[in-house]
PDB file of N, CA and C in Angstrom:
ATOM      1  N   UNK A   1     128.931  61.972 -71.814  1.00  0.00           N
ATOM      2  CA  UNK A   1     127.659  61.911 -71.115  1.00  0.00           C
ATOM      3  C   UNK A   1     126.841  60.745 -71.664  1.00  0.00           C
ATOM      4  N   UNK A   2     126.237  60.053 -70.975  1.00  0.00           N
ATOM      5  CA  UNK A   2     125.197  58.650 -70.713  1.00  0.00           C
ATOM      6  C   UNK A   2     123.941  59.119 -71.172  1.00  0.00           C
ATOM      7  N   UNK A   3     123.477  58.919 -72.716  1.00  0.00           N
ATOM      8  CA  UNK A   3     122.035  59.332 -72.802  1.00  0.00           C
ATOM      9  C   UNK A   3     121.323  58.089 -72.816  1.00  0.00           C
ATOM     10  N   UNK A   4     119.904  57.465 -71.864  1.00  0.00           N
ATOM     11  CA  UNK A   4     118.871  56.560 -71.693  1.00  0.00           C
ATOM     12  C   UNK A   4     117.687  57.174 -72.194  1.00  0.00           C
ATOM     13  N   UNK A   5     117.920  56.630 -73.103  1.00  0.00           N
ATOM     14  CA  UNK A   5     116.137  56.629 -73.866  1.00  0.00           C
ATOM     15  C   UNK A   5     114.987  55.320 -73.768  1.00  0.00           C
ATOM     16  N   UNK A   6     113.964  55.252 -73.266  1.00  0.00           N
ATOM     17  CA  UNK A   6     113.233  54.264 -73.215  1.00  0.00           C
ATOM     18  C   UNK A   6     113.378  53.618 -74.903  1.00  0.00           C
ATOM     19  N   UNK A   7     112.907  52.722 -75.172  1.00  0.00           N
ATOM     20  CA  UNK A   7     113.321  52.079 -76.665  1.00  0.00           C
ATOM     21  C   UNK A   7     112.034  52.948 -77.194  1.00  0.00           C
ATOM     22  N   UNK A   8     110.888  53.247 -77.400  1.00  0.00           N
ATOM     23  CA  UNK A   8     109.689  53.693 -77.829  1.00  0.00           C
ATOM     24  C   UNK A   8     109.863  55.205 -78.204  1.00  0.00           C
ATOM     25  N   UNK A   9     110.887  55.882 -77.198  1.00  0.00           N
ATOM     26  CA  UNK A   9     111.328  57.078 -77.607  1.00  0.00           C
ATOM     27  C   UNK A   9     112.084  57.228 -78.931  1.00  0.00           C
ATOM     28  N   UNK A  10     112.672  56.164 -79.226  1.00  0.00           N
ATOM     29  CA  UNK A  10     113.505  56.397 -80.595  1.00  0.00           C
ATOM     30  C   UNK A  10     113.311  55.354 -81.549  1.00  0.00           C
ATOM     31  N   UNK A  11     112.331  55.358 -81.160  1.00  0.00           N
ATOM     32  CA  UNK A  11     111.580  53.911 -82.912  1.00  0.00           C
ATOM     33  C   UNK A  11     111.597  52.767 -82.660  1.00  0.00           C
ATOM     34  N   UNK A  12     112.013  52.101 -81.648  1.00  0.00           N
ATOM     35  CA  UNK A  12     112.131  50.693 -81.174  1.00  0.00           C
ATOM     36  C   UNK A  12     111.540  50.512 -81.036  1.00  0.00           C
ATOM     37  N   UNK A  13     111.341  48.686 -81.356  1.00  0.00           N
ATOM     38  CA  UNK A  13     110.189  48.028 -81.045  1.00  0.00           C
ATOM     39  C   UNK A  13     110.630  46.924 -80.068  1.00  0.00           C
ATOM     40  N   UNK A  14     110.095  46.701 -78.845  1.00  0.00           N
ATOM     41  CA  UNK A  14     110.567  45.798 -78.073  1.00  0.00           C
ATOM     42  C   UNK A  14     109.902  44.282 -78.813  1.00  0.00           C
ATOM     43  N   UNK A  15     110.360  43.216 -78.406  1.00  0.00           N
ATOM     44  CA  UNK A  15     109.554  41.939 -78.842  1.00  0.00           C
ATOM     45  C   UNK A  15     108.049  41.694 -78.824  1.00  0.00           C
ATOM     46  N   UNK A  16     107.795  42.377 -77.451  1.00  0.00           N
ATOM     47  CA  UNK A  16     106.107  42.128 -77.296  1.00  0.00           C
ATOM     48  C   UNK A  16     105.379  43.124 -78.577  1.00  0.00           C
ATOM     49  N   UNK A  17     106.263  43.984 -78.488  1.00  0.00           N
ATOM     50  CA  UNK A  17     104.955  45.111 -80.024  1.00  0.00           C
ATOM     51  C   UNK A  17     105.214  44.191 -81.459  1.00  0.00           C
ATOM     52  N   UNK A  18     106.695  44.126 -81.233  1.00  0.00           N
ATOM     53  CA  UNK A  18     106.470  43.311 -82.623  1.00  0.00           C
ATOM     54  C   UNK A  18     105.369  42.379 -82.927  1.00  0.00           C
ATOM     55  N   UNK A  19     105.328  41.407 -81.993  1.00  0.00           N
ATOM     56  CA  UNK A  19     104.459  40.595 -81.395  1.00  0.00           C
ATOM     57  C   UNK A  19     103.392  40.741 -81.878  1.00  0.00           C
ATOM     58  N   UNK A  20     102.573  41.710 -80.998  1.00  0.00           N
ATOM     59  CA  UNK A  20     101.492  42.442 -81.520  1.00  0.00           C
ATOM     60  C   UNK A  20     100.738  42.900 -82.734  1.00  0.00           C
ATOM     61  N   UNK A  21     102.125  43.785 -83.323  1.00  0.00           N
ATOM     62  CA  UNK A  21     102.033  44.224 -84.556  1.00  0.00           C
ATOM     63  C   UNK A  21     101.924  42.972 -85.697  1.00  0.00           C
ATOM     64  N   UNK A  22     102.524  42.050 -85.416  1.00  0.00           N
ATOM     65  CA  UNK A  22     102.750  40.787 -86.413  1.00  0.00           C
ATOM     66  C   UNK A  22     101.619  40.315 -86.411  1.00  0.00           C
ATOM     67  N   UNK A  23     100.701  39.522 -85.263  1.00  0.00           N
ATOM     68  CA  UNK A  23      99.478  39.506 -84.908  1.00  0.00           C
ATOM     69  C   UNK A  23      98.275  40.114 -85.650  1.00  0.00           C
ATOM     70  N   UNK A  24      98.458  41.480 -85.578  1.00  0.00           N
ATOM     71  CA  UNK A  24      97.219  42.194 -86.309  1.00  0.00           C
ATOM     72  C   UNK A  24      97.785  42.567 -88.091  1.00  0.00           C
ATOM     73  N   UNK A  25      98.567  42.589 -88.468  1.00  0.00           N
ATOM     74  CA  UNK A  25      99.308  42.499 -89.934  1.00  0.00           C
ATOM     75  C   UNK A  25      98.624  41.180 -90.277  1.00  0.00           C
ATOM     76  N   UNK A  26      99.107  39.835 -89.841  1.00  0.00           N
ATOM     77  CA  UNK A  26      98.715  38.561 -90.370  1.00  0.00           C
ATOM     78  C   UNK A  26      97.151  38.841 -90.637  1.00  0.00           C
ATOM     79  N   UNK A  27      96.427  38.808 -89.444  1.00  0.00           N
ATOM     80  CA  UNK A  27      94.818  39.017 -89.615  1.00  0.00           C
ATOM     81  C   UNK A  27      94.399  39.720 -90.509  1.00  0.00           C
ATOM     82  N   UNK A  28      94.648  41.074 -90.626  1.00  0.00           N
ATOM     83  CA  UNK A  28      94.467  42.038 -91.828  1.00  0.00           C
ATOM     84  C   UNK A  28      94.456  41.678 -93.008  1.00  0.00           C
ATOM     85  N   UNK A  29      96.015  41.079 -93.626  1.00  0.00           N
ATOM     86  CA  UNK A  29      96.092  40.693 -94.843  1.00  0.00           C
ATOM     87  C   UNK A  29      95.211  39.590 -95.093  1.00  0.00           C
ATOM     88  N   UNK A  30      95.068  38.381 -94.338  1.00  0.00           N
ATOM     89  CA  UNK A  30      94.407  37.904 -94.683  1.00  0.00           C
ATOM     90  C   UNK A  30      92.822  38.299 -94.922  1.00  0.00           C
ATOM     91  N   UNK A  31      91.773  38.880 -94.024  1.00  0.00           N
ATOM     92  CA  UNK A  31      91.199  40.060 -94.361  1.00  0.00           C
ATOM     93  C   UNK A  31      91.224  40.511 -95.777  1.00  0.00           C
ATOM     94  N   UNK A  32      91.823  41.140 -96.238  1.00  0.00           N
ATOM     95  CA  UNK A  32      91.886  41.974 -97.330  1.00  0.00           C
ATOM     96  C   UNK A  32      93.094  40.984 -98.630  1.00  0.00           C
ATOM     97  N   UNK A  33      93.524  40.143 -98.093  1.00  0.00           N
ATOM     98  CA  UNK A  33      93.829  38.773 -99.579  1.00  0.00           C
ATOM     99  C   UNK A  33      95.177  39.825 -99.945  1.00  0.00           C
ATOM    100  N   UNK A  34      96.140  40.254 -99.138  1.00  0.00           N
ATOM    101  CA  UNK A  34      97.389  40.797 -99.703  1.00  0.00           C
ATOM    102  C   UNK A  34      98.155  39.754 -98.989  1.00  0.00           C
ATOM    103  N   UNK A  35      99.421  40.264-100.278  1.00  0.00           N
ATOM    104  CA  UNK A  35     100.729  39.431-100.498  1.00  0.00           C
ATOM    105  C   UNK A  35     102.356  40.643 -99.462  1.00  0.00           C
ATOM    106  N   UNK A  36     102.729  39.675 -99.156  1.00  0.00           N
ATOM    107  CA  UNK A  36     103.897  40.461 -98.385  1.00  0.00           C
ATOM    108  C   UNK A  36     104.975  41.766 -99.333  1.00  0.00           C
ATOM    109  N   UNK A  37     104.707  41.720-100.129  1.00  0.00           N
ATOM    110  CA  UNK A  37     105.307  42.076-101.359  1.00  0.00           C
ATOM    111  C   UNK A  37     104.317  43.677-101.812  1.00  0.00           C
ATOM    112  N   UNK A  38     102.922  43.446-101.898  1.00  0.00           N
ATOM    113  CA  UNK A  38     102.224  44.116-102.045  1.00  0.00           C
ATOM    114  C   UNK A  38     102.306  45.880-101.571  1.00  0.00           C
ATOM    115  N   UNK A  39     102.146  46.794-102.594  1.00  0.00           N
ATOM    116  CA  UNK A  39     101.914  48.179-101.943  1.00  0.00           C
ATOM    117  C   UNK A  39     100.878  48.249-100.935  1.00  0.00           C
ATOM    118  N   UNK A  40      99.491  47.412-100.896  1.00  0.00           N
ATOM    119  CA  UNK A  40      98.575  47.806-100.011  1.00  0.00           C
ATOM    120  C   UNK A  40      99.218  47.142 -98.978  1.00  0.00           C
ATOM    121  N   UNK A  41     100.074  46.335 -98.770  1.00  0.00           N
ATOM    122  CA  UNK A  41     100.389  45.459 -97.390  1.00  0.00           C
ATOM    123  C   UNK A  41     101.602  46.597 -97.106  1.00  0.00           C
ATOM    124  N   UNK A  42     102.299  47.402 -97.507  1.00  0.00           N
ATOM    125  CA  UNK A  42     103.216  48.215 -96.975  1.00  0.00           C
ATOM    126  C   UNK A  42     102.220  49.442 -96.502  1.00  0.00           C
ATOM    127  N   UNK A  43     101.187  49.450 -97.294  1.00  0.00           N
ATOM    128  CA  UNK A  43     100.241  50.857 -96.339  1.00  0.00           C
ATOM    129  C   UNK A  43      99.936  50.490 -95.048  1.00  0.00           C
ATOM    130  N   UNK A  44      99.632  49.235 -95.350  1.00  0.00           N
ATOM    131  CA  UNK A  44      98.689  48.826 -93.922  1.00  0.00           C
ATOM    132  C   UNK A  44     100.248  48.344 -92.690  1.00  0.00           C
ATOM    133  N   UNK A  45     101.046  47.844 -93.083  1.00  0.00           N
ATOM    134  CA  UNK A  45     102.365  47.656 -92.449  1.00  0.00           C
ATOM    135  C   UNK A  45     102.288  49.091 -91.608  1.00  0.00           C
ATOM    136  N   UNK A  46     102.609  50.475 -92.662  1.00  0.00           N
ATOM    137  CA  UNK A  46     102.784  51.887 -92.067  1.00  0.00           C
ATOM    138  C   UNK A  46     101.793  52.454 -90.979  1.00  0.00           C
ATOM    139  N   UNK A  47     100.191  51.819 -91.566  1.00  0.00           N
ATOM    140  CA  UNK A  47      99.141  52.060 -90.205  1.00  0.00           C
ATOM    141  C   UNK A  47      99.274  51.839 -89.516  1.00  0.00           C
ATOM    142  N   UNK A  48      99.758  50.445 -89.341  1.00  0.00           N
ATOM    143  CA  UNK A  48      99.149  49.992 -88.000  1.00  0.00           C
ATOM    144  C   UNK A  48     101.447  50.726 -87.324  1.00  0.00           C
ATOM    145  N   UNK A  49     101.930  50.568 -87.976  1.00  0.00           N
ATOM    146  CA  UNK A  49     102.825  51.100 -86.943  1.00  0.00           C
ATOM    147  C   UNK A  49     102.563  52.670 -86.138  1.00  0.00           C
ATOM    148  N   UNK A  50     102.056  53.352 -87.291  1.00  0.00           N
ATOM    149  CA  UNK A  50     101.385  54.720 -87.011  1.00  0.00           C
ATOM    150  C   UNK A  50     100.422  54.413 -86.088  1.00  0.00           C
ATOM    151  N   UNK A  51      99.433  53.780 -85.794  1.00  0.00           N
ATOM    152  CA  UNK A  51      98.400  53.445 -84.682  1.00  0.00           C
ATOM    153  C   UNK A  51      99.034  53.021 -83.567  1.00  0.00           C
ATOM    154  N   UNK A  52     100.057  52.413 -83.665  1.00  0.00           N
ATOM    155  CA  UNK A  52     100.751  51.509 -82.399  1.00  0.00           C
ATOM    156  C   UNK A  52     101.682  52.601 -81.651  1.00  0.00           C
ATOM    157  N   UNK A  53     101.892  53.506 -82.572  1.00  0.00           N
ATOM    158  CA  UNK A  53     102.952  54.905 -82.069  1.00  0.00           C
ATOM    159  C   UNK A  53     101.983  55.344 -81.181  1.00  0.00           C
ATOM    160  N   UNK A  54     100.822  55.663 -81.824  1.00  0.00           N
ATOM    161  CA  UNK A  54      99.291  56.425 -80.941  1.00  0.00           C
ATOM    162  C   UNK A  54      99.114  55.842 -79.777  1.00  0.00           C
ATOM    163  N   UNK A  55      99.384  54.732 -78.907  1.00  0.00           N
ATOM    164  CA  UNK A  55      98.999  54.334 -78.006  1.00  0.00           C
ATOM    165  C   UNK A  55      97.877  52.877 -78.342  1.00  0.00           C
ATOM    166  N   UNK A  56      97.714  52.530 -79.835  1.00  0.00           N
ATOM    167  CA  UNK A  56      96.684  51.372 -79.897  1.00  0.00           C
ATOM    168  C   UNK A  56      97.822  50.547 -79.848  1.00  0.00           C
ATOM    169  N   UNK A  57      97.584  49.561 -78.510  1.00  0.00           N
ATOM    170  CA  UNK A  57      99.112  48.319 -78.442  1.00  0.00           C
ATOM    171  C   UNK A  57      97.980  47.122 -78.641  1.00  0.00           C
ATOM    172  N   UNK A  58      96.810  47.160 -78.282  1.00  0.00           N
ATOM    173  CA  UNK A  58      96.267  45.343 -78.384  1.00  0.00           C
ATOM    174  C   UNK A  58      96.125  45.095 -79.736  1.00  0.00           C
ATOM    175  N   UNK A  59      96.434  44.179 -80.259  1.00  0.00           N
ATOM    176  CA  UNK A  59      96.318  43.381 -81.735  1.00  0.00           C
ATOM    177  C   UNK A  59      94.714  43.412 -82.118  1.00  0.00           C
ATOM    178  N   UNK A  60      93.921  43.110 -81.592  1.00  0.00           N
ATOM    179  CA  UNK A  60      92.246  43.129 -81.487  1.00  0.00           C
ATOM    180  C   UNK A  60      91.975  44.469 -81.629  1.00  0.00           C
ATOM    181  N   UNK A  61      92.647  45.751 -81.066  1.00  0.00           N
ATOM    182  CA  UNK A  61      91.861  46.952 -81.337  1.00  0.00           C
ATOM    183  C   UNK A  61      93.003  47.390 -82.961  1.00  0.00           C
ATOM    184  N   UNK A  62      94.024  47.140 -83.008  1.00  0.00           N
ATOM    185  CA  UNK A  62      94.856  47.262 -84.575  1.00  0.00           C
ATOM    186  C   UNK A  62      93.832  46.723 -85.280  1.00  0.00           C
ATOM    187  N   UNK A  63      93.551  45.800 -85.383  1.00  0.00           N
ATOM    188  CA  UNK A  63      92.418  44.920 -86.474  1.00  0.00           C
ATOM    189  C   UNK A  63      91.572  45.589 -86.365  1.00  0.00           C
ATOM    190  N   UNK A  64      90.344  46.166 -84.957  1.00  0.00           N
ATOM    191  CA  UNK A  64      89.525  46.781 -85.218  1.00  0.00           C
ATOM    192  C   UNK A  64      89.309  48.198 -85.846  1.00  0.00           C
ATOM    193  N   UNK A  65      90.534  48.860 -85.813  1.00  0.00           N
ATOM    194  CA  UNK A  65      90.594  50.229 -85.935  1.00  0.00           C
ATOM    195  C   UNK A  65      90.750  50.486 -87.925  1.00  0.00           C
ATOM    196  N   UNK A  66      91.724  49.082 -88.212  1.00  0.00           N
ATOM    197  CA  UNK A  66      91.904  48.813 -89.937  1.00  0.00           C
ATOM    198  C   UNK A  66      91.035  47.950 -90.281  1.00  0.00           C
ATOM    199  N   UNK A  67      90.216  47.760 -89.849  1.00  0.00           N
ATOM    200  CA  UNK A  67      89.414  46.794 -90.450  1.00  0.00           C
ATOM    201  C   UNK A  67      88.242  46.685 -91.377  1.00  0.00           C
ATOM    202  N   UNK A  68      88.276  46.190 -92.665  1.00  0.00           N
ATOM    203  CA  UNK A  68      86.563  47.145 -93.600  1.00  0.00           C
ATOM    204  C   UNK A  68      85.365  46.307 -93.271  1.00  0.00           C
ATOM    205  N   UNK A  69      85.393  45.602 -91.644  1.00  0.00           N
ATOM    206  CA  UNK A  69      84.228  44.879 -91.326  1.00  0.00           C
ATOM    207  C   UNK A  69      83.184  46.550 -90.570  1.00  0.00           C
ATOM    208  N   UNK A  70      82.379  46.503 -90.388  1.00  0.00           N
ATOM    209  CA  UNK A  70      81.576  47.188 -90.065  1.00  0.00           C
ATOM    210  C   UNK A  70      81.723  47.042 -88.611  1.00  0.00           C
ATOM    211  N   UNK A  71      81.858  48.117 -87.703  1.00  0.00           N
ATOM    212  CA  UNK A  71      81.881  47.388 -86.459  1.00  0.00           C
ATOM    213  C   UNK A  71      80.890  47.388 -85.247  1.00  0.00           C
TER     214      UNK A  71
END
């Protein structure tokens, strides 16, 4: 039997989220002065994938949602 799962159903990331996700990661760290290497850059790596699972896909609302600017 033929099982079709949309890619989002089973952890995939198509190019455009990566996209996205890469987008609001870069901004962030810079933001907050982390190194790729860093534990706080693997928290914030895990947020924003956890936010992007939630339905936040624009890069502008990822940044806004992690962001310690006041908004």
């Amino acid at each position: 039997m033929l099982y079709l799962f949309e890619m989002q159903d089973i952890g995939m990331f198509k190019p455009d989220d990566l996209e996205a996700l890469r987008k609001a990661f870069e901004q962030l760290s810079i933001e907050y002065e982390l190194k790729d290497d860093d534990a706080q850059a693997r928290f914030l790596a895990r947020s924003l994938i956890q936010l992007y699972r939630h339905g936040v896909r624009d890069p502008e609302n990822l940044v806004s949602a992690l962001s310690g600017r006041a908004a």
